[in-house]
C-alpha atoms as a PDB file:
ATOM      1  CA  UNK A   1       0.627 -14.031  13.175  1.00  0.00           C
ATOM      2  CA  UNK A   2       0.437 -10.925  15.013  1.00  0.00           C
ATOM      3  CA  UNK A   3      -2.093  -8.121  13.553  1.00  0.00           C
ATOM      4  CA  UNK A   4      -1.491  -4.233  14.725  1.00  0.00           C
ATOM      5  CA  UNK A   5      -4.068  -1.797  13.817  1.00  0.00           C
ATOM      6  CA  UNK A   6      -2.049   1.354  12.604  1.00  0.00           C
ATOM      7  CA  UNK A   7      -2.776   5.259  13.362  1.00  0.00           C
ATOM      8  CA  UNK A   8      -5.551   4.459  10.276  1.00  0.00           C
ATOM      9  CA  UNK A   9      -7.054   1.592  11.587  1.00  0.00           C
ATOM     10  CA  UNK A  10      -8.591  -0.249   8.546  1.00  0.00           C
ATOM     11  CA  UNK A  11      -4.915  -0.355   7.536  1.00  0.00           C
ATOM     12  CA  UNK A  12      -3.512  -2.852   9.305  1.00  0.00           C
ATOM     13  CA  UNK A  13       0.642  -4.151   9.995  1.00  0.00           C
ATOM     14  CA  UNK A  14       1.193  -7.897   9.319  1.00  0.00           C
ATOM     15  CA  UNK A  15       4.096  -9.574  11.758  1.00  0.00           C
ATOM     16  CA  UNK A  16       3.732 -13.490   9.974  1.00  0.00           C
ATOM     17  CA  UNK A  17       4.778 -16.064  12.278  1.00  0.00           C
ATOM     18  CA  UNK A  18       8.759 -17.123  10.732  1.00  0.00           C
ATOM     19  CA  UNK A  19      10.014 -20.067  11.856  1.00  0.00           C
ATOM     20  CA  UNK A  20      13.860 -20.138  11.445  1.00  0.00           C
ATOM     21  CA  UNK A  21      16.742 -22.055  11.961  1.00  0.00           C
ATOM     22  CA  UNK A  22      20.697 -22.983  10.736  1.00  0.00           C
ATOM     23  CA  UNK A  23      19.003 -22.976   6.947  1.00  0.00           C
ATOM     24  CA  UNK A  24      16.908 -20.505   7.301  1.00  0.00           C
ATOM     25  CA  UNK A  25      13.754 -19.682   7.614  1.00  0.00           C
ATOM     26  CA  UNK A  26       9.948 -20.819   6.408  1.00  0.00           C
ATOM     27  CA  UNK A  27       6.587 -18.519   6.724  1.00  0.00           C
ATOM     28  CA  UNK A  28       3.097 -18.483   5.223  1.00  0.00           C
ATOM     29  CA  UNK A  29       3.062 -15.438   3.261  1.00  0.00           C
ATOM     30  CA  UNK A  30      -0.774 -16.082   3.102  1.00  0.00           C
ATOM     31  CA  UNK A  31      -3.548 -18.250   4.308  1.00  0.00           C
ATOM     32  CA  UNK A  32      -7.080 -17.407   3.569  1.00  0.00           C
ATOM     33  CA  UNK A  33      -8.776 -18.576   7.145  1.00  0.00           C
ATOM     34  CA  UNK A  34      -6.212 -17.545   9.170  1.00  0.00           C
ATOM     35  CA  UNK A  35      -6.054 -14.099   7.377  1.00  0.00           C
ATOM     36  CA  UNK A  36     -10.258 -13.541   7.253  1.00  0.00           C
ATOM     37  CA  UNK A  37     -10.034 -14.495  11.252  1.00  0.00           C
ATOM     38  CA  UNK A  38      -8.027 -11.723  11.547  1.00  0.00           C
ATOM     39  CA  UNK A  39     -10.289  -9.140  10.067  1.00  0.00           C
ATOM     40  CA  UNK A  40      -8.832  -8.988   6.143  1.00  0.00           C
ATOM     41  CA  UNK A  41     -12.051 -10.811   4.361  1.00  0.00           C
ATOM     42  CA  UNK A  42     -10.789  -9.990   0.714  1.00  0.00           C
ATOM     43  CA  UNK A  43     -10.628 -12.272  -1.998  1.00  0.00           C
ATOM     44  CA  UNK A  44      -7.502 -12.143  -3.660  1.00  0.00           C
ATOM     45  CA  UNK A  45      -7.439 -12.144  -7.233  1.00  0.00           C
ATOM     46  CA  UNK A  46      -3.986 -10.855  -8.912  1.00  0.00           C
ATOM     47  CA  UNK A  47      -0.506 -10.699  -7.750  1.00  0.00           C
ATOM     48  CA  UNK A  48       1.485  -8.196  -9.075  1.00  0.00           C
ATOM     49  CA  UNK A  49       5.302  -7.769  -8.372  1.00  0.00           C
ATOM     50  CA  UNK A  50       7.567  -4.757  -8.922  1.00  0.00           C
ATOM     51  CA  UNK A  51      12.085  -4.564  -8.871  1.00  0.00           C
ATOM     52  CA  UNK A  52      12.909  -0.828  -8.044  1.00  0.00           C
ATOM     53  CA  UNK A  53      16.263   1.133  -7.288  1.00  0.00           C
ATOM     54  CA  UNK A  54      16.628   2.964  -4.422  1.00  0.00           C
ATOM     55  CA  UNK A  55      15.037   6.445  -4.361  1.00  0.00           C
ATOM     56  CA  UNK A  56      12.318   5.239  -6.853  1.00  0.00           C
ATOM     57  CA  UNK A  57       8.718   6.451  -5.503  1.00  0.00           C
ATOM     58  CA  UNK A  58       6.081   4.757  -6.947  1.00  0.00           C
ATOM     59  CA  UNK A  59       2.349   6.406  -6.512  1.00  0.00           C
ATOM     60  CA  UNK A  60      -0.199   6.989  -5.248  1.00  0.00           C
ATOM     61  CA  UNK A  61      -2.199   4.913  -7.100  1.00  0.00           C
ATOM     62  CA  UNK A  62      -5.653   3.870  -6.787  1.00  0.00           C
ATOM     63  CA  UNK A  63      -8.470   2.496  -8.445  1.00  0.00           C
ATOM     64  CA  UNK A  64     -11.876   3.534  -9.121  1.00  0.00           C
ATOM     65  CA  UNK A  65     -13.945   1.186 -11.645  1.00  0.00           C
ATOM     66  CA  UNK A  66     -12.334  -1.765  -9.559  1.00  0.00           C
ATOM     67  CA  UNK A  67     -11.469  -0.458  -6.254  1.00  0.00           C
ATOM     68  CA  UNK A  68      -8.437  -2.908  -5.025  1.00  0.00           C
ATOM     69  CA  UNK A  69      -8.056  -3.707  -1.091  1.00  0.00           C
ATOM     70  CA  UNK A  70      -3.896  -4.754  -1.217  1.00  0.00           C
ATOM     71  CA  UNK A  71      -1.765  -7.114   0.913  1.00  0.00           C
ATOM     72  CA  UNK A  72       1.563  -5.857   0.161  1.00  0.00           C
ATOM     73  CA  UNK A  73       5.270  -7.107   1.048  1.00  0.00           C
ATOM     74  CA  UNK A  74       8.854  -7.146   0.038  1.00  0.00           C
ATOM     75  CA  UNK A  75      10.589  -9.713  -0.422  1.00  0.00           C
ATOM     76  CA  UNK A  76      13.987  -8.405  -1.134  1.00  0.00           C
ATOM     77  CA  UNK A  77      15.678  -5.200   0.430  1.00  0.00           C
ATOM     78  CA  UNK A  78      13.662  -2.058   2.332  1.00  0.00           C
ATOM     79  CA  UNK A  79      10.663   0.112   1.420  1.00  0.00           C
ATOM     80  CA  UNK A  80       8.459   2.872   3.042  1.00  0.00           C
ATOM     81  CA  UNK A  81       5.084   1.964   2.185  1.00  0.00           C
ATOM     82  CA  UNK A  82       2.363   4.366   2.398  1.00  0.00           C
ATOM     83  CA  UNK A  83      -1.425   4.457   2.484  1.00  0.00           C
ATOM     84  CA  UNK A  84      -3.761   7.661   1.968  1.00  0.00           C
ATOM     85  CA  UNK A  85      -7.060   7.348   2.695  1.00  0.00           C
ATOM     86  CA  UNK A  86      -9.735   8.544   0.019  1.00  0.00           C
ATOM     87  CA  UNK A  87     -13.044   8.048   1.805  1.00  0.00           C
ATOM     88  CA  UNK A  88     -15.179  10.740   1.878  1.00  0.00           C
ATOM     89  CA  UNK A  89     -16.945  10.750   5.450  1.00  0.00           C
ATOM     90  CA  UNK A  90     -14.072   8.807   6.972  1.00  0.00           C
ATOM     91  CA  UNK A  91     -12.923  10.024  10.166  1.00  0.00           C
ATOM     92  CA  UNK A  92      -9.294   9.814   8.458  1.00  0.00           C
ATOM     93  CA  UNK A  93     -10.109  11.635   4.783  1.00  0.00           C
ATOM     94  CA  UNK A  94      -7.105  12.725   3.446  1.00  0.00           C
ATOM     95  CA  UNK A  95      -4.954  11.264   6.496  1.00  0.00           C
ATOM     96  CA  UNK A  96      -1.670   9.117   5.586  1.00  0.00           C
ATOM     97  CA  UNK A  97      -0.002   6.191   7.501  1.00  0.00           C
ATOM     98  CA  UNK A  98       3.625   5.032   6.338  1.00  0.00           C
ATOM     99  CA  UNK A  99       5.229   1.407   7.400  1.00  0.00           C
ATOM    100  CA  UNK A 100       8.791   0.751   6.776  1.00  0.00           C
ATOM    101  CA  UNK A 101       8.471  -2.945   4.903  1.00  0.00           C
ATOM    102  CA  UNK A 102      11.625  -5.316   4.083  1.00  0.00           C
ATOM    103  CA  UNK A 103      13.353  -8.643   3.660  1.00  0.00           C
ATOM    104  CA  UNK A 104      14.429  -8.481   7.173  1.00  0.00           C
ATOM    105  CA  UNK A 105      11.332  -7.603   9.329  1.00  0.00           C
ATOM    106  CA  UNK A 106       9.467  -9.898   6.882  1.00  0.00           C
ATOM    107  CA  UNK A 107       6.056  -7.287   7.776  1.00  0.00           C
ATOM    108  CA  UNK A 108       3.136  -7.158   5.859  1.00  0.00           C
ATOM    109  CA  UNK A 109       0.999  -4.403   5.290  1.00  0.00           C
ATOM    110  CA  UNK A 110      -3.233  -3.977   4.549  1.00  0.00           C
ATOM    111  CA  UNK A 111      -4.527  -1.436   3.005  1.00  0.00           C
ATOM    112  CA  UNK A 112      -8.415  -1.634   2.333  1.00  0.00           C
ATOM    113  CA  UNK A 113     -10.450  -0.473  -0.882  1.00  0.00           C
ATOM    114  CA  UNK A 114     -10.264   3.250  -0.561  1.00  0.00           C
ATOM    115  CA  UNK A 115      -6.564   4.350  -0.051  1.00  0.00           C
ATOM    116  CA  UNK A 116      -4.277   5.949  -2.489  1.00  0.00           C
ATOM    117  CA  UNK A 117      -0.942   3.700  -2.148  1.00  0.00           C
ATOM    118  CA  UNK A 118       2.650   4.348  -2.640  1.00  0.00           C
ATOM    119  CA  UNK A 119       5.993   3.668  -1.884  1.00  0.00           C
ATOM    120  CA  UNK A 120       9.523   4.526  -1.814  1.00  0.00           C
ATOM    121  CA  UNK A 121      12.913   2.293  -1.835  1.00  0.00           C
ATOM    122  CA  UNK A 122      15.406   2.710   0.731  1.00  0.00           C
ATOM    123  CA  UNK A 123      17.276   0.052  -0.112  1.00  0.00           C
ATOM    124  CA  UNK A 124      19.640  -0.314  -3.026  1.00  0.00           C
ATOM    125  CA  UNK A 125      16.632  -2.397  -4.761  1.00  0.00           C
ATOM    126  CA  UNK A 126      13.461  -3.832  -3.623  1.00  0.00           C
ATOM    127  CA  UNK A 127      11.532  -6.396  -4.856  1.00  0.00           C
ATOM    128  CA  UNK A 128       7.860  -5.589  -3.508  1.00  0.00           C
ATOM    129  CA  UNK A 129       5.163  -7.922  -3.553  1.00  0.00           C
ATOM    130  CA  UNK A 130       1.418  -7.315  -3.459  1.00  0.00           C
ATOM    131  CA  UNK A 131      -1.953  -9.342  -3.303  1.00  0.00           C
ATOM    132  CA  UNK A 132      -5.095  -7.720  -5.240  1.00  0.00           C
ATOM    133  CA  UNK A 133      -8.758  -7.692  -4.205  1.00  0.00           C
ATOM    134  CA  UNK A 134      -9.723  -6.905  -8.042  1.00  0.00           C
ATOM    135  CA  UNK A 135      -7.827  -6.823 -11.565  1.00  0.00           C
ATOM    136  CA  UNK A 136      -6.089  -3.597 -12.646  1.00  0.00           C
ATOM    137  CA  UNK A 137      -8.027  -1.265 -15.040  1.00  0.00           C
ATOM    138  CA  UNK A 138      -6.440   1.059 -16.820  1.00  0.00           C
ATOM    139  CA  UNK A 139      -9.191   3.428 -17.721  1.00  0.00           C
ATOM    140  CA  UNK A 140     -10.358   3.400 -13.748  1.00  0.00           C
ATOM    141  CA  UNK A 141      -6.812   4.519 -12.410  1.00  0.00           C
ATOM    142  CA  UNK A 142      -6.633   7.358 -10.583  1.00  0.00           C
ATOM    143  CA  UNK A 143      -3.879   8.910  -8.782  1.00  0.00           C
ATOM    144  CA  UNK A 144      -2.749  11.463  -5.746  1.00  0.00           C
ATOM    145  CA  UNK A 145       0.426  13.411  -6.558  1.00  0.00           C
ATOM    146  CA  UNK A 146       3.197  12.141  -4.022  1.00  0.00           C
ATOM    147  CA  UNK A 147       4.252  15.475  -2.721  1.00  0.00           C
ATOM    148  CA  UNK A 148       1.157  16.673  -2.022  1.00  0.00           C
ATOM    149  CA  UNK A 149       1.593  19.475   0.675  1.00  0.00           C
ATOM    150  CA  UNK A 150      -1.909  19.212   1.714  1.00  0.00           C
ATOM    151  CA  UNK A 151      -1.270  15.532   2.981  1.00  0.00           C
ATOM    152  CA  UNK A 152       1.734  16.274   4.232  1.00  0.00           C
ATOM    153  CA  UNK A 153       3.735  12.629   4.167  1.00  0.00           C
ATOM    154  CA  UNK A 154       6.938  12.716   5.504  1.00  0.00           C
ATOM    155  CA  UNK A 155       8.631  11.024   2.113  1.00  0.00           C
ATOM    156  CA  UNK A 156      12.625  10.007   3.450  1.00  0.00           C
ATOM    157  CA  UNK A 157      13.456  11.204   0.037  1.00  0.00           C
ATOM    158  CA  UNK A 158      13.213  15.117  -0.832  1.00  0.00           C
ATOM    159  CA  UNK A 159      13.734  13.785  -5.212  1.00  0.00           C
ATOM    160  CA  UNK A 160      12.543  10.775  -6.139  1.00  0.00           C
ATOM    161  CA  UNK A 161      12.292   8.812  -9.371  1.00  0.00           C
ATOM    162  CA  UNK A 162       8.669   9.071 -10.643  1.00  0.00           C
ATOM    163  CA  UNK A 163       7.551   7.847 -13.170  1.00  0.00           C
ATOM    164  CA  UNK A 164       6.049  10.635 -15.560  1.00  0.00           C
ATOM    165  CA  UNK A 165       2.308   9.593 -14.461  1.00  0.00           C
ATOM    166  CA  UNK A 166       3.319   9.748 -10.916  1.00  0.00           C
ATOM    167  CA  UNK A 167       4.752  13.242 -11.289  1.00  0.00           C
ATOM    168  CA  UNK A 168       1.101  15.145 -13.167  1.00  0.00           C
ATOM    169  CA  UNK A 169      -1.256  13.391 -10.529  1.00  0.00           C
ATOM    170  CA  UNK A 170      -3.453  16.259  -8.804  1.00  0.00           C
ATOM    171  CA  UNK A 171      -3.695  17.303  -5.380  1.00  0.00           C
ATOM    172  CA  UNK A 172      -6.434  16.084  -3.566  1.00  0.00           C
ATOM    173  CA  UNK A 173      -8.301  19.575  -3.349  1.00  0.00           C
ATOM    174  CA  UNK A 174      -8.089  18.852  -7.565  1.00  0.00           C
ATOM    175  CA  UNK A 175      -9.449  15.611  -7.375  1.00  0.00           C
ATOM    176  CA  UNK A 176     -13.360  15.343  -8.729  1.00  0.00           C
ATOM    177  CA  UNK A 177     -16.024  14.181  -5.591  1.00  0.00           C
ATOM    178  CA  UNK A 178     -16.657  11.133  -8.271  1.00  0.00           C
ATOM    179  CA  UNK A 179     -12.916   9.962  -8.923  1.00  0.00           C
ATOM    180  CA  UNK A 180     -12.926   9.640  -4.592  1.00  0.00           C
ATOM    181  CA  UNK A 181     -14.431   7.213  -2.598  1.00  0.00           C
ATOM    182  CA  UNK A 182     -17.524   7.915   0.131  1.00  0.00           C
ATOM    183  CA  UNK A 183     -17.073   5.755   3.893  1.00  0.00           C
ATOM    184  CA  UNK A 184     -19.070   2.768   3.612  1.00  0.00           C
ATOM    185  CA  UNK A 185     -18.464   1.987  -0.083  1.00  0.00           C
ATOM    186  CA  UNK A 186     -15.141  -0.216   0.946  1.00  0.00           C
END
């Protein structure tokens, strides 16, 4: 597997090795040694996986009570995935990376505890795949609105469909010190 460092680089891209053929083709879409070697330690704990229509955005979501590091992937048409990165004293506070993830280039992407993470379909669905480090808590959600102008992420959608949660989130100038993360606490 080959393991790129991205413009944020705690988030890292994912190539898997695929081995393919007439029938078509076999990867490991995980493997615990292999994946700690490479400098993602987490212990995965819930798998969670999402069908969307093209244009949907979905986020930016993250979690405070139980902060969750993600391995995401899709598994079935084309996605820009995006991470945001919440951690006070980071070099990278409020700075965004985006990774266009499908079926085709098979790519993984890691975002550690401390990122706001979203994602749009480009595709005419997507079936999106991700790997927890904790369990989802509904009181500890938090959220970044998508269109935030102060993050500035170049969305390849100018009206997606949010969810109504999606659309209220704050800005991140809104966002209370205490629902963001401080460098060092991932």
């Amino acid at each position: 597997m080959n393991v790129i460092p991205t413009a944020i680089p705690d988030v890292l891209l994912i190539e898997p090795k695929v081995f393919s053929d007439a029938r078509g083709y076999f990867m490991e879409t995980y493997h615990r040694q292999r994946y700690r070697e490479s400098g993602i330690p987490c212990e995965f704990v819930q798998d969670n996986l999402s069908f969307s229509v093209q244009g949907t955005l979905r986020g930016l979501h993250y979690q405070m009570r139980h902060p969750q590091a993600k391995l995401v992937q899709v598994i079935c048409g084309e996605v820009f995935d995006v991470a945001v990165d919440l951690r006070i004293g980071s070099a990278s506070f409020g700075q965004w990376v985006g990774e266009r993830l499908s079926a085709e280039n098979k790519r993984q992407l890691f975002i550690p505890e401390g990122f706001a993470h979203g994602f749009c379909v480009l595709s005419e669905t997507a079936i999106f795949l991700y790997k927890c480090s904790d369990v989802y808590d509904p009181q500890g959600e938090g959220g970044l609105l998508w269109s935030d102008p102060a993050v500035g992420i170049t969305w390849p959608v100018d009206e997606p469909l949010l969810s109504p949660k999606d659309g209220r989130f704050p800005l991140l100038k809104d966002i209370p010190e205490q629902m963001l993360f401080r460098k060092g606490d991932d």
